[in-house]
PDB file of N, CA and C in Angstrom:
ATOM      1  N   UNK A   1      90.052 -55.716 113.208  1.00  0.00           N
ATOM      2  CA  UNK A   1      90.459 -57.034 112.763  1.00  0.00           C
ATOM      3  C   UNK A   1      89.440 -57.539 111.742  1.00  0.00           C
ATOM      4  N   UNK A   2      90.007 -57.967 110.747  1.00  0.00           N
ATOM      5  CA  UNK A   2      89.240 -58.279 109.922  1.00  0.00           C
ATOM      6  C   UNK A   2      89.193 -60.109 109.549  1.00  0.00           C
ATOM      7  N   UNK A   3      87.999 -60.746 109.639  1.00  0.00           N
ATOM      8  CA  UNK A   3      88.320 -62.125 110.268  1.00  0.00           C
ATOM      9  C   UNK A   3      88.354 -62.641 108.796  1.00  0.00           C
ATOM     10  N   UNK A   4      89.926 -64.238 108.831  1.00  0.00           N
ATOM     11  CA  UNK A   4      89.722 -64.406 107.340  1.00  0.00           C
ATOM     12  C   UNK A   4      89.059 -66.084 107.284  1.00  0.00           C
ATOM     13  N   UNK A   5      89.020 -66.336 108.769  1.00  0.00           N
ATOM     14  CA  UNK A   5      87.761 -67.806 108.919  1.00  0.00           C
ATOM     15  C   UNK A   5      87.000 -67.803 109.451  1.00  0.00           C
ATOM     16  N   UNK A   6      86.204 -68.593 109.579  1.00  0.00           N
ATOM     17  CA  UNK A   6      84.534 -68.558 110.008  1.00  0.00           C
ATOM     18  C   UNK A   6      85.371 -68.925 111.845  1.00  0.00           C
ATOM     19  N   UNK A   7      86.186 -69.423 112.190  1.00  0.00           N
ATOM     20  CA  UNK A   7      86.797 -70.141 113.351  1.00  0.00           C
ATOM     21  C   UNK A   7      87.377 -68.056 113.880  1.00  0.00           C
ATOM     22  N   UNK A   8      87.575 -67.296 113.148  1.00  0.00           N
ATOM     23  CA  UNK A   8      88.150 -66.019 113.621  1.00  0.00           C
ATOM     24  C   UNK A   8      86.813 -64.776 113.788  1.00  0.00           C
ATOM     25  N   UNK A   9      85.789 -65.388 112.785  1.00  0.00           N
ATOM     26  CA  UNK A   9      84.913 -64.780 113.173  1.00  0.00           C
ATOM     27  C   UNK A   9      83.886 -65.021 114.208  1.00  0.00           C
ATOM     28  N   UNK A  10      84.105 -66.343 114.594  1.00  0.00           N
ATOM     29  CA  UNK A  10      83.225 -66.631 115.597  1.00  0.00           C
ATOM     30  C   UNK A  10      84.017 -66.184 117.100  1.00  0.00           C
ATOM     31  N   UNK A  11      85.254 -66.424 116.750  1.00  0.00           N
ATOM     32  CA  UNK A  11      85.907 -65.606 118.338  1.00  0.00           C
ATOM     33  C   UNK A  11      85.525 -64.216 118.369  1.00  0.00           C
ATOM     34  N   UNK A  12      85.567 -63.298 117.325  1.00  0.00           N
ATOM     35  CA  UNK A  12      85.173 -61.771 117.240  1.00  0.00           C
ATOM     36  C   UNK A  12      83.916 -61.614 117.579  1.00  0.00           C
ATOM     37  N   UNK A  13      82.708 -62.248 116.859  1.00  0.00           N
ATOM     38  CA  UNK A  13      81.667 -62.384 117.689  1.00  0.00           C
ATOM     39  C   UNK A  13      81.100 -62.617 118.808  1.00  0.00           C
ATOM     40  N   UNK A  14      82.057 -63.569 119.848  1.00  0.00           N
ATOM     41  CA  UNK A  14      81.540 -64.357 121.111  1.00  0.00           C
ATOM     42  C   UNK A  14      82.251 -62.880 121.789  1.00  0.00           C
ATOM     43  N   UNK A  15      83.155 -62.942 121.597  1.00  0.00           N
ATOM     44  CA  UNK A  15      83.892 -61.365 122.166  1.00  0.00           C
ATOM     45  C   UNK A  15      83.148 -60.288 122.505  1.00  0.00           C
ATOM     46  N   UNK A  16      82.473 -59.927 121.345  1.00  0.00           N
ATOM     47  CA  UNK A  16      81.480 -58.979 121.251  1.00  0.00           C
ATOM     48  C   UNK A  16      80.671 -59.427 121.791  1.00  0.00           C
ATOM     49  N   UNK A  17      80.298 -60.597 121.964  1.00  0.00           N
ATOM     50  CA  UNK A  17      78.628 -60.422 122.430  1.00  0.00           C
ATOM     51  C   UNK A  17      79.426 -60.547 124.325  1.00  0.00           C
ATOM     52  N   UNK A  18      79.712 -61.087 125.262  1.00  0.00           N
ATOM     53  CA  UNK A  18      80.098 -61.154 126.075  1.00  0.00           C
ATOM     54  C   UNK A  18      80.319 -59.243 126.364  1.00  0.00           C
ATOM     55  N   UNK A  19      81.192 -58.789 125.823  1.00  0.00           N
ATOM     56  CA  UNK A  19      81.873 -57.519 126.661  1.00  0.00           C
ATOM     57  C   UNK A  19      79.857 -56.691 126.147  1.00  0.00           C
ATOM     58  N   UNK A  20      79.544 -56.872 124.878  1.00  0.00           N
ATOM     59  CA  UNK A  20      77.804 -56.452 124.950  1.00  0.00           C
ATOM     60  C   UNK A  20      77.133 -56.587 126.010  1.00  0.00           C
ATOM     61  N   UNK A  21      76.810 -57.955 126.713  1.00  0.00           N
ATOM     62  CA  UNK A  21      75.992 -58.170 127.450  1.00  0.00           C
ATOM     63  C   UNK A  21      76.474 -57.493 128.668  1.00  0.00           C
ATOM     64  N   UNK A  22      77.858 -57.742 129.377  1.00  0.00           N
ATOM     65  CA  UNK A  22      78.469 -57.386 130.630  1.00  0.00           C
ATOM     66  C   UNK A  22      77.950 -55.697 130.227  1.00  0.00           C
ATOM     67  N   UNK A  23      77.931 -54.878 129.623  1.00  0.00           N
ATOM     68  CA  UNK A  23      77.645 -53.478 129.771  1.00  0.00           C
ATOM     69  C   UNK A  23      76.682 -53.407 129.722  1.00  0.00           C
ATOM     70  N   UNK A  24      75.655 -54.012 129.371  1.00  0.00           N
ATOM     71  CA  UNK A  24      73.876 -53.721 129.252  1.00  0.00           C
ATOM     72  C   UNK A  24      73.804 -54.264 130.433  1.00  0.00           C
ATOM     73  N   UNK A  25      74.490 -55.027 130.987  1.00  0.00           N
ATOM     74  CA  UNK A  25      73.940 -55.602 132.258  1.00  0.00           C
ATOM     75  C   UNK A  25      72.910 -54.800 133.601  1.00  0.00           C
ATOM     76  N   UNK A  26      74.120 -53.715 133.507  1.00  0.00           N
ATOM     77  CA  UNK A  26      73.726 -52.893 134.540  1.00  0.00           C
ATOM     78  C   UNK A  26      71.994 -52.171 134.589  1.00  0.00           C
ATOM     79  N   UNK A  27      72.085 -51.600 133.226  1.00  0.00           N
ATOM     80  CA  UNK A  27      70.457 -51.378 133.314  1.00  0.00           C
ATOM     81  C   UNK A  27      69.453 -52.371 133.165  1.00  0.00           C
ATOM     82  N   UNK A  28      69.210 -53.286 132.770  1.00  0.00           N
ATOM     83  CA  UNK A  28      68.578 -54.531 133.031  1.00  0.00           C
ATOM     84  C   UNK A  28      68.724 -55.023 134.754  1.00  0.00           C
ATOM     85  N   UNK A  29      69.371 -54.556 135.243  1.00  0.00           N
ATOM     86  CA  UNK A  29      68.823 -55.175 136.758  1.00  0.00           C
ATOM     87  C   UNK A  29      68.374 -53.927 137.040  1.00  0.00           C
ATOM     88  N   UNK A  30      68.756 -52.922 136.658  1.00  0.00           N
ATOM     89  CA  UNK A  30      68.394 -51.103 137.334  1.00  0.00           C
ATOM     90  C   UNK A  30      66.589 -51.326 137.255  1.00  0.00           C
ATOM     91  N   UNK A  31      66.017 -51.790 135.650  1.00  0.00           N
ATOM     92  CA  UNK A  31      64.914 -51.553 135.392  1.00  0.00           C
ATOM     93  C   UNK A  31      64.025 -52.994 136.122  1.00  0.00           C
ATOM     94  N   UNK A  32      64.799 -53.767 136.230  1.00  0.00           N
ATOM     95  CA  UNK A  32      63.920 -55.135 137.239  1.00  0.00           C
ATOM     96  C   UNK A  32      63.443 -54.511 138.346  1.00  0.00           C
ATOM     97  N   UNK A  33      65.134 -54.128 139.262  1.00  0.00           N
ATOM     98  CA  UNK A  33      64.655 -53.683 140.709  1.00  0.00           C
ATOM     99  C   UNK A  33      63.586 -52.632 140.725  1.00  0.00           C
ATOM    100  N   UNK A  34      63.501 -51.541 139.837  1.00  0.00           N
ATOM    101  CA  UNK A  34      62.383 -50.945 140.003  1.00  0.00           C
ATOM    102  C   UNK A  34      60.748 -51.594 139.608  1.00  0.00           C
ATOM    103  N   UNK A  35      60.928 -51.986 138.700  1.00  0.00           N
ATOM    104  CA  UNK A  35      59.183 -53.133 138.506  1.00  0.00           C
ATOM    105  C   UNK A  35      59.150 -53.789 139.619  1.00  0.00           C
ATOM    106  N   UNK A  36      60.008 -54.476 140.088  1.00  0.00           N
ATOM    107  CA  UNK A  36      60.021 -54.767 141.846  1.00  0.00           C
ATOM    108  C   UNK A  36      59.534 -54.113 142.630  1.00  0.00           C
ATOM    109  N   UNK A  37      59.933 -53.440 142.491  1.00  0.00           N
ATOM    110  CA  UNK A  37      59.325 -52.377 143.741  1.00  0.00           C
ATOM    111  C   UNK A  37      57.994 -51.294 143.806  1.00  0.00           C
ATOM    112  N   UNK A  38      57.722 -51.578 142.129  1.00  0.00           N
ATOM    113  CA  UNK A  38      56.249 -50.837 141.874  1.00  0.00           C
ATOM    114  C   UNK A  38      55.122 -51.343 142.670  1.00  0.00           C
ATOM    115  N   UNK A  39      54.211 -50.418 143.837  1.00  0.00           N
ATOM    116  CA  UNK A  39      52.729 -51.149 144.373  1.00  0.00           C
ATOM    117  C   UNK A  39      52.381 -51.056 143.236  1.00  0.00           C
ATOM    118  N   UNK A  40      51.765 -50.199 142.293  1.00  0.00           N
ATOM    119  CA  UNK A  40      50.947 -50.436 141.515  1.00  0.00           C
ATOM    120  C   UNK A  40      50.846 -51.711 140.641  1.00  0.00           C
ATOM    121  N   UNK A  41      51.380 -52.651 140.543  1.00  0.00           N
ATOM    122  CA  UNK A  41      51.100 -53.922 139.817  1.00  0.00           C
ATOM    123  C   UNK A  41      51.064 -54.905 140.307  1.00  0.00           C
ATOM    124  N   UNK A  42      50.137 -56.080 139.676  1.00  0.00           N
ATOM    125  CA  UNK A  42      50.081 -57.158 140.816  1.00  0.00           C
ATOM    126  C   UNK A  42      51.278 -58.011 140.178  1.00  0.00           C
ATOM    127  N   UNK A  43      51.817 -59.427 140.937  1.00  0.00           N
ATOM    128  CA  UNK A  43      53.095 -60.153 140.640  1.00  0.00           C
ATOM    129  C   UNK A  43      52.520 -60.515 139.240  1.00  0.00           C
ATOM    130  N   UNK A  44      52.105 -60.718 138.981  1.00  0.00           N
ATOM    131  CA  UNK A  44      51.751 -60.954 137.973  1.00  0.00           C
ATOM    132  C   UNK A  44      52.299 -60.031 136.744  1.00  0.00           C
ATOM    133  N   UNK A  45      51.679 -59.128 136.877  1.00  0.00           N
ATOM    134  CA  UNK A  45      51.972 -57.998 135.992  1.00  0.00           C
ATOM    135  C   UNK A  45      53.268 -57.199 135.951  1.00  0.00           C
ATOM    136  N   UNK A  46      53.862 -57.348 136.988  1.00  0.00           N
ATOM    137  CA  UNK A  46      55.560 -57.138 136.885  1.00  0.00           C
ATOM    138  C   UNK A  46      56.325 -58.430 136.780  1.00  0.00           C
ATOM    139  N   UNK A  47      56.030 -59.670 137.017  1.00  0.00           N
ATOM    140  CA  UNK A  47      56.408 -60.676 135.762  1.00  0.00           C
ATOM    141  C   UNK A  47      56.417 -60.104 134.368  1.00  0.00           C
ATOM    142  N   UNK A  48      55.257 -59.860 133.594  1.00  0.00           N
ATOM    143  CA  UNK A  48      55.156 -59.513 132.521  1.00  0.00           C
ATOM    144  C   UNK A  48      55.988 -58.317 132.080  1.00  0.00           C
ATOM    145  N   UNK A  49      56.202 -57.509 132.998  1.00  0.00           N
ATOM    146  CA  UNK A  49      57.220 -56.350 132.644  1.00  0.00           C
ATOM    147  C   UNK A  49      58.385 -56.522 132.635  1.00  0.00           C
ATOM    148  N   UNK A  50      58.983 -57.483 133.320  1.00  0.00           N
ATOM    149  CA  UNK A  50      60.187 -57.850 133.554  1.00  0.00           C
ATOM    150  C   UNK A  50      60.533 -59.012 132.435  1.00  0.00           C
ATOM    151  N   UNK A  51      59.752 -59.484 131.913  1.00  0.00           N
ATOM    152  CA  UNK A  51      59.997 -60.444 130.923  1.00  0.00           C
ATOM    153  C   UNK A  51      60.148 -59.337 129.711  1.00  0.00           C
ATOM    154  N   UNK A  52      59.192 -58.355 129.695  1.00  0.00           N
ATOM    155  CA  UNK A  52      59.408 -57.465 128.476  1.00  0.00           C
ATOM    156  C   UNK A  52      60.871 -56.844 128.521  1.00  0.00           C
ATOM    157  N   UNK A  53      61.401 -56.661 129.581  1.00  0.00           N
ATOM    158  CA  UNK A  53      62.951 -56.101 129.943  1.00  0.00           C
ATOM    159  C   UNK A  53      63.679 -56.680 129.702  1.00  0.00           C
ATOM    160  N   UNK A  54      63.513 -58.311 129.881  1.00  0.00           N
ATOM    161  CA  UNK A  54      64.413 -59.161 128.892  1.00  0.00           C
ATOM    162  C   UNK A  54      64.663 -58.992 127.736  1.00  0.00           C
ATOM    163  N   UNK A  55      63.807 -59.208 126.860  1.00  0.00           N
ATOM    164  CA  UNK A  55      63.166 -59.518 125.752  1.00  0.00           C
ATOM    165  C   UNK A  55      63.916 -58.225 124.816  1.00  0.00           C
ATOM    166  N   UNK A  56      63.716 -56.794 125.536  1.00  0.00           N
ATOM    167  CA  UNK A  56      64.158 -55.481 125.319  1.00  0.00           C
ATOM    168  C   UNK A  56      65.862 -55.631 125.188  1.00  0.00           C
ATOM    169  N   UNK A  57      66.134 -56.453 126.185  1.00  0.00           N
ATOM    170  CA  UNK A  57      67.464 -56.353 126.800  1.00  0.00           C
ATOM    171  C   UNK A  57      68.666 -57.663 125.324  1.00  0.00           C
ATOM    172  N   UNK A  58      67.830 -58.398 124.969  1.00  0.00           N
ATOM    173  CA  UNK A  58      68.255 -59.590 124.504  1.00  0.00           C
ATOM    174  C   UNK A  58      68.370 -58.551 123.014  1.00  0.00           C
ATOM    175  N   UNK A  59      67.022 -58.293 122.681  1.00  0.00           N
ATOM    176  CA  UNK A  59      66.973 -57.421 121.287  1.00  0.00           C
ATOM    177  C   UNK A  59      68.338 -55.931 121.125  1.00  0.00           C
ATOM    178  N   UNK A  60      68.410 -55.412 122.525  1.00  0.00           N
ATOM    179  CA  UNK A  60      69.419 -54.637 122.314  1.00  0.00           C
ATOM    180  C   UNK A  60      70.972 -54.772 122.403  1.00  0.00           C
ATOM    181  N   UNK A  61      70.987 -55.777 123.116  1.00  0.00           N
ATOM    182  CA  UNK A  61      72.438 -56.625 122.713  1.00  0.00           C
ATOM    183  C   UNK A  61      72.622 -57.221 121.300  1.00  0.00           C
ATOM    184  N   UNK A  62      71.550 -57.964 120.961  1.00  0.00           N
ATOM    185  CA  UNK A  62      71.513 -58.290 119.544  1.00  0.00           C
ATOM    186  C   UNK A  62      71.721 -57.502 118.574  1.00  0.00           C
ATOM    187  N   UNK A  63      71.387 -56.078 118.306  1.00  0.00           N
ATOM    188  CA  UNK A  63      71.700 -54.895 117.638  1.00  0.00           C
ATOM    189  C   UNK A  63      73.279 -54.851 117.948  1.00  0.00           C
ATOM    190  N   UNK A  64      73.504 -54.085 119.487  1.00  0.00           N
ATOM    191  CA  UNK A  64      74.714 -53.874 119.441  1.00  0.00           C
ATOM    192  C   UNK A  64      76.072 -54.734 119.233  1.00  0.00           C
ATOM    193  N   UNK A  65      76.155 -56.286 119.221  1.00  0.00           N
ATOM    194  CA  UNK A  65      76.953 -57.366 119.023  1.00  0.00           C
ATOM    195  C   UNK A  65      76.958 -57.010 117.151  1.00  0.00           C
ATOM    196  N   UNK A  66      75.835 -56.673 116.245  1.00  0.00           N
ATOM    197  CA  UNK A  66      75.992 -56.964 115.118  1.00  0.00           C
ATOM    198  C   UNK A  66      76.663 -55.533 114.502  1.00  0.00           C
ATOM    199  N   UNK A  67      76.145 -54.570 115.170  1.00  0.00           N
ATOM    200  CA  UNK A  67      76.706 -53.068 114.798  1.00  0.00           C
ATOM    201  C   UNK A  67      78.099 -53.363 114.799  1.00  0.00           C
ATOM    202  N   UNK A  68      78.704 -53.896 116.169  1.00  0.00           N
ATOM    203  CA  UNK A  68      79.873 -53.947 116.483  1.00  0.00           C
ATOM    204  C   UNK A  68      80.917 -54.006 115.482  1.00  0.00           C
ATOM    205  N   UNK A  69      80.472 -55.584 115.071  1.00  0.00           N
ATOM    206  CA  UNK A  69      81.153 -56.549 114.646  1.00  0.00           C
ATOM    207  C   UNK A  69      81.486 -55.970 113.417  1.00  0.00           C
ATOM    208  N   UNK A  70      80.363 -55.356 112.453  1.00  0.00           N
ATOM    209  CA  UNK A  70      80.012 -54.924 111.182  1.00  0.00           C
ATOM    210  C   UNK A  70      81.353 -53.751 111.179  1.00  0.00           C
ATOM    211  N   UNK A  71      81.262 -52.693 112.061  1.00  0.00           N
ATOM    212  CA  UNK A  71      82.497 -51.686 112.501  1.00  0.00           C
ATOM    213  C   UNK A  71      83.715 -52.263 112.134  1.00  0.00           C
ATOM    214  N   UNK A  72      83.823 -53.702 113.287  1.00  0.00           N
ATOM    215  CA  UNK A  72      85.229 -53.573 113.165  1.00  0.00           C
ATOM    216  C   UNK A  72      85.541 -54.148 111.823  1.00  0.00           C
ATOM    217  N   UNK A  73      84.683 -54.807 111.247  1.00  0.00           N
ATOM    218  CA  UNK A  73      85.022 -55.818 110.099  1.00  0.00           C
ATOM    219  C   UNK A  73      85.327 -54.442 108.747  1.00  0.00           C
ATOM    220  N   UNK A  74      84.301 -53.824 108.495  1.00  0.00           N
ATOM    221  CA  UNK A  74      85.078 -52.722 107.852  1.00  0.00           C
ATOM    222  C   UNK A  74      85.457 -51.467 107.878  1.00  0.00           C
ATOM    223  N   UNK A  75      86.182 -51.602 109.164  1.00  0.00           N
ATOM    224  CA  UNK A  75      86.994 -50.581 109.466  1.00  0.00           C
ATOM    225  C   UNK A  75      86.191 -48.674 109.904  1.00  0.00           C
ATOM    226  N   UNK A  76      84.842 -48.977 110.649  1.00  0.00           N
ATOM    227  CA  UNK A  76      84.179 -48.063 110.657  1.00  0.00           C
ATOM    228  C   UNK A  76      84.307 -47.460 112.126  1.00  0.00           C
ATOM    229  N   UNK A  77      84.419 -46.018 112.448  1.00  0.00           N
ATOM    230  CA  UNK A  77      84.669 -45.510 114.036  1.00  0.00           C
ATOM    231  C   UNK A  77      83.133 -45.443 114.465  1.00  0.00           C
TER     232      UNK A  77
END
């Protein structure tokens, strides 16, 4: 679909980013529960890892929502 208003591209986008996030979801809690469960770090320091997993997690949705979008807009597999 190729959007011909800013009102068609913002539905294609929210689209994308939603069905993005729901599939990254899964490894973003995979990689929490394990920093969870590491002895080796104090709470502290798996705070900090787990914030980096965000951070990882936000940046790689952000890639994949724009790859997406870019695809469908011109027509790329």
């Amino acid at each position: 679909m190729v959007p011909r208003t800013k009102e068609e591209l913002n539905k294609l986008v929210s689209q994308q980013t939603i069905e993005t996030y729901e599939e990254l979801a899964p490894q973003l809690i995979q990689l929490i529960d394990m920093t969870k469960r590491r002895t080796d770090l104090t709470e502290a320091e798996k705070n900090d890892e787990i914030s980096l997993h965000m951070m990882g997690y936000v940046k790689s949705c952000t890639n994949e929502i724009i790859v997406e979008v870019l695809a469908e807009i011109l027509g790329l597999d």
